[in-house]
N, C-alpha and C. Protein backbone atom coordinates (compact mmCIF):
# COMPACT_ATOMS: atom_id res chain seq x y z
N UNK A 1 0.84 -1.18 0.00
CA UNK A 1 0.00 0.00 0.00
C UNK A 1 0.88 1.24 0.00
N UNK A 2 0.55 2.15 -0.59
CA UNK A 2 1.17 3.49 -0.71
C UNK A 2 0.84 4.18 0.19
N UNK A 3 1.71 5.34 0.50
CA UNK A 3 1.37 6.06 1.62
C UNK A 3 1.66 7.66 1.31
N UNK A 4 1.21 8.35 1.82
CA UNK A 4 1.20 10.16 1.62
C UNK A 4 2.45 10.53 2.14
N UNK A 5 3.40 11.21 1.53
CA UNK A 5 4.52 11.16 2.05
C UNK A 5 4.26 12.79 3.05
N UNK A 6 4.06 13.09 2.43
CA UNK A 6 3.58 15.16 3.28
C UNK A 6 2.24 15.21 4.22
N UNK A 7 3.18 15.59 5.11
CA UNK A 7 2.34 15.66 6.18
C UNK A 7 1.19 16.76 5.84
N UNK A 8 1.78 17.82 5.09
CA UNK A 8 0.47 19.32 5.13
C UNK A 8 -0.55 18.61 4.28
N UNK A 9 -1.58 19.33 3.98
CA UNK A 9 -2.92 18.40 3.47
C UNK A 9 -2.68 18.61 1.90
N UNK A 10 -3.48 18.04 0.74
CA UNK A 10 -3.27 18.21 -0.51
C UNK A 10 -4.28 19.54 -0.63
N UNK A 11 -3.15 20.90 -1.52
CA UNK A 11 -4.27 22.12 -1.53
C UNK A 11 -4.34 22.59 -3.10
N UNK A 12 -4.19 20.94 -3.74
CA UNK A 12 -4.82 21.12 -5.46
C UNK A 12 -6.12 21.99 -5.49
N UNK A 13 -6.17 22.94 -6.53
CA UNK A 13 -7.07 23.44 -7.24
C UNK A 13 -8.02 22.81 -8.46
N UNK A 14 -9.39 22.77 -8.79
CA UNK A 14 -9.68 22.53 -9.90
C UNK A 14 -9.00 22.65 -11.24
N UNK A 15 -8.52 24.00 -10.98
CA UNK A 15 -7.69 24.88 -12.44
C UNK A 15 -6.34 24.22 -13.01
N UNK A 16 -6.15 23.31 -11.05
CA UNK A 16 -4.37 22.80 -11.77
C UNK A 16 -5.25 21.28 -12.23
N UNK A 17 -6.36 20.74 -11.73
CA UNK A 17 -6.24 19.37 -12.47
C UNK A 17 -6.82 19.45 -13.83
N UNK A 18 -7.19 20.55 -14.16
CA UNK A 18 -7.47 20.79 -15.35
C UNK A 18 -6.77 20.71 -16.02
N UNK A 19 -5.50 21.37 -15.58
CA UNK A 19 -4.35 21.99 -16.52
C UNK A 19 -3.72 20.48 -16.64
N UNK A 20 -3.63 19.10 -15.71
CA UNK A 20 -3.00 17.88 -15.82
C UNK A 20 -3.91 17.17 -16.38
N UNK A 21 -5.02 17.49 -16.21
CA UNK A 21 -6.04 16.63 -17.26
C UNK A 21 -5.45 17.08 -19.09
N UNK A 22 -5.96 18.11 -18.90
CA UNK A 22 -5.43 18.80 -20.78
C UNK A 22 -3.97 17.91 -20.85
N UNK A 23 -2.93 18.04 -20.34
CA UNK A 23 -1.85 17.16 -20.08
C UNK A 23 -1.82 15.99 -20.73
N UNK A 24 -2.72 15.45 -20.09
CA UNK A 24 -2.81 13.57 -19.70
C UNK A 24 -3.39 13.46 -21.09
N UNK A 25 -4.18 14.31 -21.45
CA UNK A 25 -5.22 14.05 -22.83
C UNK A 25 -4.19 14.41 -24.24
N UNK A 26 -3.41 15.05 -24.23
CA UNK A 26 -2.70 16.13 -25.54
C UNK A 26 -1.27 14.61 -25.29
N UNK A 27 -1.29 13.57 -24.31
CA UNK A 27 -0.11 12.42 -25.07
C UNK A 27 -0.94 11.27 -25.28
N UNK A 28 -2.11 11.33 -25.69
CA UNK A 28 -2.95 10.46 -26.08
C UNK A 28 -3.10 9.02 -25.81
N UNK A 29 -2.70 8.98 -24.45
CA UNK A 29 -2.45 7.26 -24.47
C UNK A 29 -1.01 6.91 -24.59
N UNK A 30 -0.22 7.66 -24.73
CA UNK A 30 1.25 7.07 -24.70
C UNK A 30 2.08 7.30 -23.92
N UNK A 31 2.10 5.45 -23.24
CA UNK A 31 2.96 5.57 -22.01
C UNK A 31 4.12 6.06 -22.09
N UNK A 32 4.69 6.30 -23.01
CA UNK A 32 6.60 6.16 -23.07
C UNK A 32 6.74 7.78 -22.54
N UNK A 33 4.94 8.81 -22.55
CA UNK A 33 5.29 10.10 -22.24
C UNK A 33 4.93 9.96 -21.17
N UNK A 34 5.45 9.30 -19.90
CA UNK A 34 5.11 9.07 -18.93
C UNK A 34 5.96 10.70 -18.01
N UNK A 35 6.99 9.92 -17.92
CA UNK A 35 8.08 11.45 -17.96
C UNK A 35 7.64 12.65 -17.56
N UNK A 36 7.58 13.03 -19.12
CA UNK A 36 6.92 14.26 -19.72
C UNK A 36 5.84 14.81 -18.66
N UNK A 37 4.91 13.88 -18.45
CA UNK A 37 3.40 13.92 -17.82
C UNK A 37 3.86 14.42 -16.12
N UNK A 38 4.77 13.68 -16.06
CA UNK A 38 5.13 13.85 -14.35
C UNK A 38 5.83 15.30 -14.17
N UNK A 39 6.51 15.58 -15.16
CA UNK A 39 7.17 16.52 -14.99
C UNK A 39 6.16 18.05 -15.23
N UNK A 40 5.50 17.65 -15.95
CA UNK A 40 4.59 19.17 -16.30
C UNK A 40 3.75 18.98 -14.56
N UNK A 41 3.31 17.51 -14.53
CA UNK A 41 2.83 18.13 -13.19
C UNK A 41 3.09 18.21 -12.28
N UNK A 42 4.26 18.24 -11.88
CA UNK A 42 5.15 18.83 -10.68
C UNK A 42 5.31 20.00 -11.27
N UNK A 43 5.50 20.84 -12.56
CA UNK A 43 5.62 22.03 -12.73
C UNK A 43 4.29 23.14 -11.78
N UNK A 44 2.81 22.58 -12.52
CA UNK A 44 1.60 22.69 -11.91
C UNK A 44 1.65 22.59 -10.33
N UNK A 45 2.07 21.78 -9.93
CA UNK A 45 1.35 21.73 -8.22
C UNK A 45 2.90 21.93 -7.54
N UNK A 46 4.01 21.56 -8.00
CA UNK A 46 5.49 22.42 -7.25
C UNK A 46 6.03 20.86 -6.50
N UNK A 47 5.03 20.10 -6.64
CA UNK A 47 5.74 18.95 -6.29
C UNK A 47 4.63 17.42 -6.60
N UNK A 48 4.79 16.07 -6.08
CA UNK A 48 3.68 15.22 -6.49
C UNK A 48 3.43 14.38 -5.81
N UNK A 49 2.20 15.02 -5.05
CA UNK A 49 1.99 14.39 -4.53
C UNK A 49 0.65 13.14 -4.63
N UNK A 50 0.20 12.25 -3.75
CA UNK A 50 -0.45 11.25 -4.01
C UNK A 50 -1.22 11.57 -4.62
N UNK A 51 -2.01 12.23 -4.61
CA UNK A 51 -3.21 12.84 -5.41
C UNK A 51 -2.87 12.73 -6.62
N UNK A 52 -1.86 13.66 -6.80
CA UNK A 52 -1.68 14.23 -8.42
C UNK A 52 -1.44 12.78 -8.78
N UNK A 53 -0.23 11.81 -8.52
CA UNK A 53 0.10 10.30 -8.89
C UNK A 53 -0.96 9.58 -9.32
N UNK A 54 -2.24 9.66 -8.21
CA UNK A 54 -3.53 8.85 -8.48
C UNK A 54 -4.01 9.50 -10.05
N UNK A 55 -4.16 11.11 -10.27
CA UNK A 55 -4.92 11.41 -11.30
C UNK A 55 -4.13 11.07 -12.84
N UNK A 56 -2.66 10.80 -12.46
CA UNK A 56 -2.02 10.28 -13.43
C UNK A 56 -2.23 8.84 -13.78
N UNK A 57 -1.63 8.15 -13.10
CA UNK A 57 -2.40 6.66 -13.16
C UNK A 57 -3.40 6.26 -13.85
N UNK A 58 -4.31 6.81 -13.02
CA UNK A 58 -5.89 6.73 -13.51
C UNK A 58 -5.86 7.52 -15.16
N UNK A 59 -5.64 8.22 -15.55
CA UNK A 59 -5.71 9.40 -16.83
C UNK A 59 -4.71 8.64 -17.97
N UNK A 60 -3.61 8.02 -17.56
CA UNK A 60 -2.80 7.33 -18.66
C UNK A 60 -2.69 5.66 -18.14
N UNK A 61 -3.73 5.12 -17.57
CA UNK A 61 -4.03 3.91 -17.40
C UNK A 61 -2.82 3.24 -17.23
N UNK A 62 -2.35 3.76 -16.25
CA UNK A 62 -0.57 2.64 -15.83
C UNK A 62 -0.78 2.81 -14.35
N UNK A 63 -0.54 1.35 -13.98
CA UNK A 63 -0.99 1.14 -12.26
C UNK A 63 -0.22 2.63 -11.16
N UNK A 64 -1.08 2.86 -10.16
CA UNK A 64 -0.45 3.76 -9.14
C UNK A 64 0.78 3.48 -8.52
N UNK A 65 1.60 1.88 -8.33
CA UNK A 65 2.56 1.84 -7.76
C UNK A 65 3.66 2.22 -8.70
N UNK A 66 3.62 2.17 -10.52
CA UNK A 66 4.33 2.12 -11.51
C UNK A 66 4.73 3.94 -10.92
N UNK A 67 3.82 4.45 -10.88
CA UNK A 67 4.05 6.19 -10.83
C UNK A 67 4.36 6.38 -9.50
N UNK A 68 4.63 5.74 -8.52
CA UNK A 68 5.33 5.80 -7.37
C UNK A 68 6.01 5.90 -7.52
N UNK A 69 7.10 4.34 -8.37
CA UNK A 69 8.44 4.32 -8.54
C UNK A 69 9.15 4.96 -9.09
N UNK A 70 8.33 5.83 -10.55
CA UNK A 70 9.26 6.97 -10.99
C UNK A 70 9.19 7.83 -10.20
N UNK A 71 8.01 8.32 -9.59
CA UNK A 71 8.57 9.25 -8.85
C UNK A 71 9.31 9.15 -7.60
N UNK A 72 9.76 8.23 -6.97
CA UNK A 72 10.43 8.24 -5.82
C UNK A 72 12.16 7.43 -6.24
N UNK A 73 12.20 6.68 -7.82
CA UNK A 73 13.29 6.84 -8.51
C UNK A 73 14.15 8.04 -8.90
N UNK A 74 13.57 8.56 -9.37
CA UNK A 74 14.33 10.07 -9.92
C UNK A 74 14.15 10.71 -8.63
N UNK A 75 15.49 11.49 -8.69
CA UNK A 75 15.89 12.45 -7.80
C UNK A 75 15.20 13.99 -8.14
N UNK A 76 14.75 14.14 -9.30
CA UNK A 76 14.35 15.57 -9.85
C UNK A 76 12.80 15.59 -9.22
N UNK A 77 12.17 14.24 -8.96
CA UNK A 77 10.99 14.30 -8.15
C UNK A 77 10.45 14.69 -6.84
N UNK A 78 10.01 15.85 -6.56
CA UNK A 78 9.71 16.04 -5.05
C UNK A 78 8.21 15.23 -4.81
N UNK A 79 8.09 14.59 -3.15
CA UNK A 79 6.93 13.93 -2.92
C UNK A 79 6.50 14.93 -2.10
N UNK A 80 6.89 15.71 -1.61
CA UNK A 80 6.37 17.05 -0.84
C UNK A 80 6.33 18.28 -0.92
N UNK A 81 5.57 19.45 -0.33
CA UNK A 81 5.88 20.78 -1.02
C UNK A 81 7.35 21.21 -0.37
N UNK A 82 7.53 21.73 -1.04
CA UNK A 82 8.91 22.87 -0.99
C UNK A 82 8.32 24.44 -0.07
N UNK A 83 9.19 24.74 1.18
CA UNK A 83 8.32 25.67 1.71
C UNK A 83 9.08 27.23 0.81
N UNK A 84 8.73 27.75 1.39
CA UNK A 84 8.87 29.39 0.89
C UNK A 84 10.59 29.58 0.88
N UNK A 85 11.60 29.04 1.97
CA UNK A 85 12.65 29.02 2.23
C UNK A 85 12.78 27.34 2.24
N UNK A 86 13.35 26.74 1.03
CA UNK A 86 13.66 25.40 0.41
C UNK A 86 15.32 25.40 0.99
N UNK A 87 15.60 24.67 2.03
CA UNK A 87 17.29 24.81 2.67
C UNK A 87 17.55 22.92 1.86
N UNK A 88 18.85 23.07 1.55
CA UNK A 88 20.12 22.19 0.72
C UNK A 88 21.32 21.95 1.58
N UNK A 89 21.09 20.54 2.37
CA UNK A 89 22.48 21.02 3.39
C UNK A 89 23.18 19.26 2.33
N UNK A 90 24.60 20.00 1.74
CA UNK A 90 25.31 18.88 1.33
C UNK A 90 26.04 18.15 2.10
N UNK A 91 25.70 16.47 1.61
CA UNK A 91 26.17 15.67 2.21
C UNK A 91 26.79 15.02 1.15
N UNK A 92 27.93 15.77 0.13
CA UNK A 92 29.12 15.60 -0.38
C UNK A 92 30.22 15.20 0.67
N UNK A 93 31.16 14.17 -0.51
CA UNK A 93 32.14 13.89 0.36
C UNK A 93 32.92 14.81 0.74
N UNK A 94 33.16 16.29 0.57
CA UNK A 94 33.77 17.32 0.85
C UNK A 94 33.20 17.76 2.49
N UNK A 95 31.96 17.82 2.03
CA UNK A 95 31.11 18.68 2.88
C UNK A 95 30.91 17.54 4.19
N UNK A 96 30.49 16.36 4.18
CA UNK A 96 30.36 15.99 4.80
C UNK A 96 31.54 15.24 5.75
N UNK A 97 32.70 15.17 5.36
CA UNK A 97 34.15 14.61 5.95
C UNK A 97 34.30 16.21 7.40
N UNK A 98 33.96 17.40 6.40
CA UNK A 98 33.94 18.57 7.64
C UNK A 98 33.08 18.87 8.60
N UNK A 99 31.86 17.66 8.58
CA UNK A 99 30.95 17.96 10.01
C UNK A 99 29.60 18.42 9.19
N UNK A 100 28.85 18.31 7.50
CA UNK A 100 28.37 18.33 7.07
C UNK A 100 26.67 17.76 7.87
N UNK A 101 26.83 16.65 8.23
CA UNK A 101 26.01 16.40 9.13
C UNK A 101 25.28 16.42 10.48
N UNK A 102 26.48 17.32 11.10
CA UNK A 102 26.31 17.70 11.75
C UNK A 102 25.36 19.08 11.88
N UNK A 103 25.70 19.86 10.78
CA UNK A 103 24.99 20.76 9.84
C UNK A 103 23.33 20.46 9.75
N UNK A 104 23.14 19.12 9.26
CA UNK A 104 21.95 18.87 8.79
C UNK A 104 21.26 18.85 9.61
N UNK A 105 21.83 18.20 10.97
CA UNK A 105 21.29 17.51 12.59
C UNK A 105 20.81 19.16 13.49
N UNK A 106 21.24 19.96 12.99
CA UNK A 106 21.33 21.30 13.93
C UNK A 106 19.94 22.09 12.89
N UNK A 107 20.09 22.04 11.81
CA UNK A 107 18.68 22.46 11.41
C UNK A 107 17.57 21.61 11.55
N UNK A 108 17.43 20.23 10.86
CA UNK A 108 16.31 19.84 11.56
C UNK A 108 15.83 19.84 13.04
N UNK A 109 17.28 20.00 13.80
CA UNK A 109 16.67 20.66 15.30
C UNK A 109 15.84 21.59 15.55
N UNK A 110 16.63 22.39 15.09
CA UNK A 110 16.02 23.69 14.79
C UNK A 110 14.61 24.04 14.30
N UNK A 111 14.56 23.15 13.27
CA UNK A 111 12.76 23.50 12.45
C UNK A 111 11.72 22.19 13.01
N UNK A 112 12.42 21.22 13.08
CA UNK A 112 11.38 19.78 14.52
C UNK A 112 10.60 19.34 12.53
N UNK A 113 11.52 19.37 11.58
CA UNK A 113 11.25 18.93 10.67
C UNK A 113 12.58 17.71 10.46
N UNK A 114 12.48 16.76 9.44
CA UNK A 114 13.36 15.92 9.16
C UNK A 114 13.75 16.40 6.92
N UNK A 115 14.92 15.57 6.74
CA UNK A 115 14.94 16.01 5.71
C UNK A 115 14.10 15.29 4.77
N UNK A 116 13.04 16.50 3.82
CA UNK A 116 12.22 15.66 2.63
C UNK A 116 10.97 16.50 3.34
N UNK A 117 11.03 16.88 4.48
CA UNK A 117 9.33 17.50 4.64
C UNK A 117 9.80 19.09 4.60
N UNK A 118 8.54 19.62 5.20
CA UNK A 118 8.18 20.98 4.75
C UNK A 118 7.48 21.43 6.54
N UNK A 119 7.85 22.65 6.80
CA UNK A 119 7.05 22.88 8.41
C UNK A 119 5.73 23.46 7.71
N UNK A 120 5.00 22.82 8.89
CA UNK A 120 3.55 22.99 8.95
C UNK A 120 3.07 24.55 8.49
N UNK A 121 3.76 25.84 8.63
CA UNK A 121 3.36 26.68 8.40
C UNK A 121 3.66 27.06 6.77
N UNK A 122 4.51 26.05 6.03
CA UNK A 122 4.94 26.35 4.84
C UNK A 122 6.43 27.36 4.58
N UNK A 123 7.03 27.44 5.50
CA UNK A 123 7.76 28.44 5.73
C UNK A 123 9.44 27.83 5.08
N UNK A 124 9.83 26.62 5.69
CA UNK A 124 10.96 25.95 5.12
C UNK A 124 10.74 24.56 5.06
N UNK A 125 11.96 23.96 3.81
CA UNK A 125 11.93 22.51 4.24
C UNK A 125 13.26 22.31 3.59
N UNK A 126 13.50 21.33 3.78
CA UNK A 126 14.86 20.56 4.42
C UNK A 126 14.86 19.83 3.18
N UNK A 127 16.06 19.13 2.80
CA UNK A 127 16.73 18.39 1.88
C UNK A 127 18.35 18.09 1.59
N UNK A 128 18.73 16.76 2.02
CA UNK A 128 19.91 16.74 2.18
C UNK A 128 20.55 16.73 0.44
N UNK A 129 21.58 17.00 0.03
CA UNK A 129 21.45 17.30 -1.24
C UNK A 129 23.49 16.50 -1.49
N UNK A 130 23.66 16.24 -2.26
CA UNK A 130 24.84 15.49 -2.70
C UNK A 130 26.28 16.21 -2.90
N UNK A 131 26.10 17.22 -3.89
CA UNK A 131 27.11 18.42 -3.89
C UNK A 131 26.35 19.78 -4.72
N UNK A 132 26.88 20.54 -3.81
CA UNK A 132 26.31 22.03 -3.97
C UNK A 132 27.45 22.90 -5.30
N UNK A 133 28.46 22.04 -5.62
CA UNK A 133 29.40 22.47 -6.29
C UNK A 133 30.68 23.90 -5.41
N UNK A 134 30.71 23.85 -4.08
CA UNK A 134 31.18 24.78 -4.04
C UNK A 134 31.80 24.02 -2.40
N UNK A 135 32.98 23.16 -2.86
CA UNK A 135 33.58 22.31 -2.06
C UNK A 135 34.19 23.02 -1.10
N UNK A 136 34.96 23.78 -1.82
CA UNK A 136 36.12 24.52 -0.82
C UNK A 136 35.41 25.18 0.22
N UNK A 137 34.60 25.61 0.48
CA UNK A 137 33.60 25.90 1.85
C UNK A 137 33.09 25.24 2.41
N UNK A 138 33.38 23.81 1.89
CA UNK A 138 32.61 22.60 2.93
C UNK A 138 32.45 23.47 4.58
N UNK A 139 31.38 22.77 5.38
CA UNK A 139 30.42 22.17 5.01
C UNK A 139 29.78 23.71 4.45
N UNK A 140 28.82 22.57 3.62
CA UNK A 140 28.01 23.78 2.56
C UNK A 140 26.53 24.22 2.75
N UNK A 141 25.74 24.73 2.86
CA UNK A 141 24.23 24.78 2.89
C UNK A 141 23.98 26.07 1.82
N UNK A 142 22.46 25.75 1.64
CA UNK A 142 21.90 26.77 0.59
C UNK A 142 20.11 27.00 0.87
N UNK A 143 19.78 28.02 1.26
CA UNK A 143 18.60 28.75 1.68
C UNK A 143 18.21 29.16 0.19
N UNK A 144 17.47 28.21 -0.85
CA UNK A 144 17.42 28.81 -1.70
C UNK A 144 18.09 29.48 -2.78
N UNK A 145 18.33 30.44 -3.25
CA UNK A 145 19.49 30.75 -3.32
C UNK A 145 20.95 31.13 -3.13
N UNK A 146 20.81 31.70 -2.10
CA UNK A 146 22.13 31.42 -0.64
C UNK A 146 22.89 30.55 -0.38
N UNK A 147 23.93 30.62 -0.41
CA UNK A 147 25.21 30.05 -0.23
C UNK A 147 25.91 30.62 0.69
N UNK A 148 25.81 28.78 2.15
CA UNK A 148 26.34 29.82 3.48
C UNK A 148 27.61 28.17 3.36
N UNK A 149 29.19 29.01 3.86
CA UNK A 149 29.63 27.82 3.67
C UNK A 149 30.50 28.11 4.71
N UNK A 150 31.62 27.24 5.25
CA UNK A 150 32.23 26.93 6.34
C UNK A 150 31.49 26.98 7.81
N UNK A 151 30.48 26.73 7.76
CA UNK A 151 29.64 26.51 8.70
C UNK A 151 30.05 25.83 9.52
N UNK A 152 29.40 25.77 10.74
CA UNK A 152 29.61 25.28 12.10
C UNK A 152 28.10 25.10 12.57
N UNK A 153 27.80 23.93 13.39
CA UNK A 153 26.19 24.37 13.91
C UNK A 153 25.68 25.30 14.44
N UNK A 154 26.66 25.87 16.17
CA UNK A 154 26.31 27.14 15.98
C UNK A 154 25.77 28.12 15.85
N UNK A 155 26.18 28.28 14.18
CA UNK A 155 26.22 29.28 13.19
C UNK A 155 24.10 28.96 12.72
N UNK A 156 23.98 28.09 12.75
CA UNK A 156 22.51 27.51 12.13
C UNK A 156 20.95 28.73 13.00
N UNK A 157 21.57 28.74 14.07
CA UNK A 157 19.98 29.39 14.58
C UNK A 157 20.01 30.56 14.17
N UNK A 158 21.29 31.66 13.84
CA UNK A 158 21.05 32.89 13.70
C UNK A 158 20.68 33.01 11.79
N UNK A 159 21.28 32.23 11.54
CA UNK A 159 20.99 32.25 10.23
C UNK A 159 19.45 31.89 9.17
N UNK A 160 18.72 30.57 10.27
CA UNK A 160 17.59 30.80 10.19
C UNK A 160 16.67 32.15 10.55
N UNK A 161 17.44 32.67 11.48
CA UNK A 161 16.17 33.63 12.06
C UNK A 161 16.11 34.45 11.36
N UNK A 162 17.25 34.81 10.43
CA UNK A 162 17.24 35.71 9.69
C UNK A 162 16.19 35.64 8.60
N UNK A 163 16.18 34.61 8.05
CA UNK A 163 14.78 34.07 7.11
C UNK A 163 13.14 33.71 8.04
N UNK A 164 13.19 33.43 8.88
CA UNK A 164 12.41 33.64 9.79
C UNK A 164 11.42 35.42 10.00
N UNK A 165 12.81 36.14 9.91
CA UNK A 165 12.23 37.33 10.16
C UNK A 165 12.36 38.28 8.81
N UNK A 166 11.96 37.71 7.61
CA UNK A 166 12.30 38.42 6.10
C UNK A 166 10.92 38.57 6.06
């Protein structure tokens, strides 16, 4: 049995399953645009969750666990929303040999979120991420666009609050 990976509730609109219906209908039945289909609708709803999976399934007639696995195969797939402040703490071998995890352990403290969810108010969410490309500052994190590097834990509460209080 499948399970809802996001805790916040599903807050699809008519207008977006419209927009994945027109979708589902304009590859006419062809699975091989399976892909394609997932990807426009994570464009639509910002991530995919069970819902959207079910209306895919159901709309290009390929079982619900098949559209699980791509989506929880690919890495480009989110199963949850992304909050307003989306944080990237790398757990590269750079980043993480310098206390990288330690990094990760001090924000999810911090937000009483784990990495892959989103806080209840929509505000941030967490994602441990592989390499940020910007080694030499191990450990690395990224608020979005932000790039905070030689970090220390620490360093983690003032730097949230700062996004906290934007």
């Amino acid at each position: 049995m499948l399970k809802k990976i996001s805790k916040l509730p599903f807050t699809g609109t008519p207008e977006q399953e419209a927009q994945l219906q027109a979708i589902i209908a304009s590859v006419d039945g062809d699975k091989s645009l399976l892909m394609h289909v997932m990807q426009k609708a994570q464009g639509i709803y910002g991530y995919l969750p069970f819902e959207v999976q079910a209306i895919i399934a159901e709309g290009m007639n390929i079982p619900l666990e098949h559209i699980y696995g791509v989506s929880t195969f690919y890495a480009q797939f989110a199963l949850a929303p992304k909050g307003k402040y989306n944080i990237s703490v790398c757990l590269g071998t750079a980043c993480y040999v310098k206390g990288a995890q330690d990094i990760l352990d001090k924000v999810t403290e911090e937000l009483g979120i784990i990495s892959g969810e989103c806080t209840a108010d929509g505000q941030f969410s967490i994602e441990a991420c592989r390499c940020i490309g910007a080694c030499g500052l191990a450990p690395v994190m990224m608020i979005n666009d932000d790039v905070y590097g030689t970090l220390t834990p620490a360093q983690i509460p003032a730097i949230l609050e700062k996004y906290r209080n934007a």
